[in-house]
C-alpha atoms as a PDB file:
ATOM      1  CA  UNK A   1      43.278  84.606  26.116  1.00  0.00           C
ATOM      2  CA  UNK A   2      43.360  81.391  28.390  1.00  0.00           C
ATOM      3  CA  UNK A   3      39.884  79.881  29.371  1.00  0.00           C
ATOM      4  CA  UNK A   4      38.381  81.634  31.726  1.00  0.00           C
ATOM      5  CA  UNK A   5      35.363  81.328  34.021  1.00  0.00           C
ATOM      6  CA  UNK A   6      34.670  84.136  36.731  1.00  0.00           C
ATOM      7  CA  UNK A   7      32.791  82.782  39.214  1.00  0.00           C
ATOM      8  CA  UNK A   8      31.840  84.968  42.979  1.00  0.00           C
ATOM      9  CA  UNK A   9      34.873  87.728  41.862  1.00  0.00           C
ATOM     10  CA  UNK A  10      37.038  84.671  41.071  1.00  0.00           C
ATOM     11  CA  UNK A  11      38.692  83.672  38.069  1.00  0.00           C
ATOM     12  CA  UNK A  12      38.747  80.334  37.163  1.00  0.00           C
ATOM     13  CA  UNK A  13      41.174  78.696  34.408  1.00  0.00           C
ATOM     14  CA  UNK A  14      38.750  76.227  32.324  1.00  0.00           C
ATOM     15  CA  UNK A  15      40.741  73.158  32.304  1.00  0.00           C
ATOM     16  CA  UNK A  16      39.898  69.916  30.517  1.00  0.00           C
ATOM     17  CA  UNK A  17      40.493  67.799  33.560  1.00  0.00           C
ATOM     18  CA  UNK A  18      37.352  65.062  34.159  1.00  0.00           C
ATOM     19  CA  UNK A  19      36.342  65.180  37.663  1.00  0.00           C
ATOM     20  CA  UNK A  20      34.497  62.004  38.857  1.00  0.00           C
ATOM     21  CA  UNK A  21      30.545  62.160  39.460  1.00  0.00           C
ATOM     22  CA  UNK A  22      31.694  61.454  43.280  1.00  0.00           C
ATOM     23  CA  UNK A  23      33.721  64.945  43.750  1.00  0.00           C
ATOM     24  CA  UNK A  24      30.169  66.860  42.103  1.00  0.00           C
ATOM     25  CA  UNK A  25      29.070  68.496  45.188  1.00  0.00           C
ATOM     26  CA  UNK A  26      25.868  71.195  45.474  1.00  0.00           C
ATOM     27  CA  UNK A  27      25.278  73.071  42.727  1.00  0.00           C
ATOM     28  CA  UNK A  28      25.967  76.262  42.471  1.00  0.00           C
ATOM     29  CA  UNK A  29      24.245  77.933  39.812  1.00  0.00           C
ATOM     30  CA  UNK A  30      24.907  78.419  36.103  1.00  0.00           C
ATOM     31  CA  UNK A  31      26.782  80.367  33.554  1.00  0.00           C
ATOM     32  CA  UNK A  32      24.626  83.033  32.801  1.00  0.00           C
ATOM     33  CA  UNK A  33      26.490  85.151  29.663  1.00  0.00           C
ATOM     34  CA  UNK A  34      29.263  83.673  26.945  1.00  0.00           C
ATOM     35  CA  UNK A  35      31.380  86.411  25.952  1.00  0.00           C
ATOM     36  CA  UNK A  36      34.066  86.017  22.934  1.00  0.00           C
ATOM     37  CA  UNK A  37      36.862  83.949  23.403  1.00  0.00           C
ATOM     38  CA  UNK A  38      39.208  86.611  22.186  1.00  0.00           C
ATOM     39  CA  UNK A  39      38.278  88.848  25.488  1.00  0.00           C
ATOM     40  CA  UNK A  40      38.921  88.551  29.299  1.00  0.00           C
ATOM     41  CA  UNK A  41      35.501  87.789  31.120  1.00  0.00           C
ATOM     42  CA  UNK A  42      35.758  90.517  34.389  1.00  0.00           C
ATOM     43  CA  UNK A  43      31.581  90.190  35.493  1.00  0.00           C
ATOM     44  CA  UNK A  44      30.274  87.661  37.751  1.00  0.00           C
ATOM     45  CA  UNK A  45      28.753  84.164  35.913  1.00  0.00           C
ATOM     46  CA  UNK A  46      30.615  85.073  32.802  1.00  0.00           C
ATOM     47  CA  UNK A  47      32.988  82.475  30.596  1.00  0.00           C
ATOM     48  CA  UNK A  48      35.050  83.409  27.425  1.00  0.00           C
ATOM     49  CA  UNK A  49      34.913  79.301  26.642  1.00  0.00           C
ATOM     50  CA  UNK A  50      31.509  78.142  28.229  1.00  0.00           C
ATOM     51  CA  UNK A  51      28.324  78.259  26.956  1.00  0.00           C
ATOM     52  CA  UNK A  52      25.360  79.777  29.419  1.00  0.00           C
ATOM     53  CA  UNK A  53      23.831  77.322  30.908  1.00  0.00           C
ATOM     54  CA  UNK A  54      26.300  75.397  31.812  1.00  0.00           C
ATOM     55  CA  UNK A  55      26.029  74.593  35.349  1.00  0.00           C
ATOM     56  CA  UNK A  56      28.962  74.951  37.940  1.00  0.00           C
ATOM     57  CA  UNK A  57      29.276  72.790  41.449  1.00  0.00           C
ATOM     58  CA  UNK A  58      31.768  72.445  44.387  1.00  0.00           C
ATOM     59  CA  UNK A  59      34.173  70.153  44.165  1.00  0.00           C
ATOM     60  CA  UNK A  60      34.204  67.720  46.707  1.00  0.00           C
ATOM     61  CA  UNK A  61      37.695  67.422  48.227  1.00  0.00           C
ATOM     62  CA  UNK A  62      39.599  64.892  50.756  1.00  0.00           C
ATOM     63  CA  UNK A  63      41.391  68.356  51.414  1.00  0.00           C
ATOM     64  CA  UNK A  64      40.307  71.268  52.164  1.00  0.00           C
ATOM     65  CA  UNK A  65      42.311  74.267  49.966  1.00  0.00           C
ATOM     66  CA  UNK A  66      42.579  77.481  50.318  1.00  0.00           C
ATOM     67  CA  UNK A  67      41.787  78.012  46.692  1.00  0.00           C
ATOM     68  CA  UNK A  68      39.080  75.141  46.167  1.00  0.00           C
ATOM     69  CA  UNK A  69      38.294  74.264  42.414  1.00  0.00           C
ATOM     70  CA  UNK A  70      34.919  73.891  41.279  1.00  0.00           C
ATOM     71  CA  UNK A  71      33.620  71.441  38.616  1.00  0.00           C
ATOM     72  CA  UNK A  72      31.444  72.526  35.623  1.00  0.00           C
ATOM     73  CA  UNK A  73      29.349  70.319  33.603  1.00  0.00           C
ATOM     74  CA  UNK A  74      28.222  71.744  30.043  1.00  0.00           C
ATOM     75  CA  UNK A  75      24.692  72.030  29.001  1.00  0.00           C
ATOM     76  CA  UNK A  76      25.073  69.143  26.145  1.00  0.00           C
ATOM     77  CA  UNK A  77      26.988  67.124  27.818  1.00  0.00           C
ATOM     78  CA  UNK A  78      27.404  64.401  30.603  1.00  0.00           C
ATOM     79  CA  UNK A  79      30.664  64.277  31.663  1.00  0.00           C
ATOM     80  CA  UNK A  80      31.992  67.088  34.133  1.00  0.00           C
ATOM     81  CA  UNK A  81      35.652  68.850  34.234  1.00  0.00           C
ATOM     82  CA  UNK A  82      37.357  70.551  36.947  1.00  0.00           C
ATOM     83  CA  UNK A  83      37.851  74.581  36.859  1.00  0.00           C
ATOM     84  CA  UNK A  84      40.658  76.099  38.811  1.00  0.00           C
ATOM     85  CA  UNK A  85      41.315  78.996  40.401  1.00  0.00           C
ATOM     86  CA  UNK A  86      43.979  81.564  38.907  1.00  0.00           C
ATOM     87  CA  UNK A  87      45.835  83.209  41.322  1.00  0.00           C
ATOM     88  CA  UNK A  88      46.639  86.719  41.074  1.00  0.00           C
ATOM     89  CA  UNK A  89      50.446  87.274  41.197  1.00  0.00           C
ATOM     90  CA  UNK A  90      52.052  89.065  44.269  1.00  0.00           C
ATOM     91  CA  UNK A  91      54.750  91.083  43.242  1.00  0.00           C
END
């Protein structure tokens, strides 16, 4: 199972990008439950990789997307890393 973060009926890939304190926009909330990495997350808040607490942000970008990432920054750490979205394939 890939990283995953699902995040307002989104999933998000978990990647291990750094983003720079700059792009950190508001703050969004936090990851409230850690599921096992073996299983998809489906619920709201929920991560298969990241530990609850860890708090999730918009990204600040030069361009506006469609699909915008967001940033996450883990409870014991400093630095933050980008998330981006999956998206679901059209057949």
């Amino acid at each position: 199972m890939p990283p995953i973060l699902v995040w307002d009926e989104q999933e998000y890939y978990v990647t291990n990008e750094p983003a720079k304190v700059e792009e950190v926009g508001q703050k969004l909330g936090e990851v409230t439950k850690k599921i096992k990495t073996s299983k998809k997350p489906t619920k709201n808040k929920e991560s298969n990789t990241l530990q609850e607490k860890t708090e999730v942000f918009t990204m600040i970008e030069e361009e506006k997307s469609d699909y915008p990432p967001l940033i996450i920054k883990e409870a014991y750490s400093d630095k933050y890393r980008v998330v981006r979205p999956m998206l679901k394939q059209v057949l």
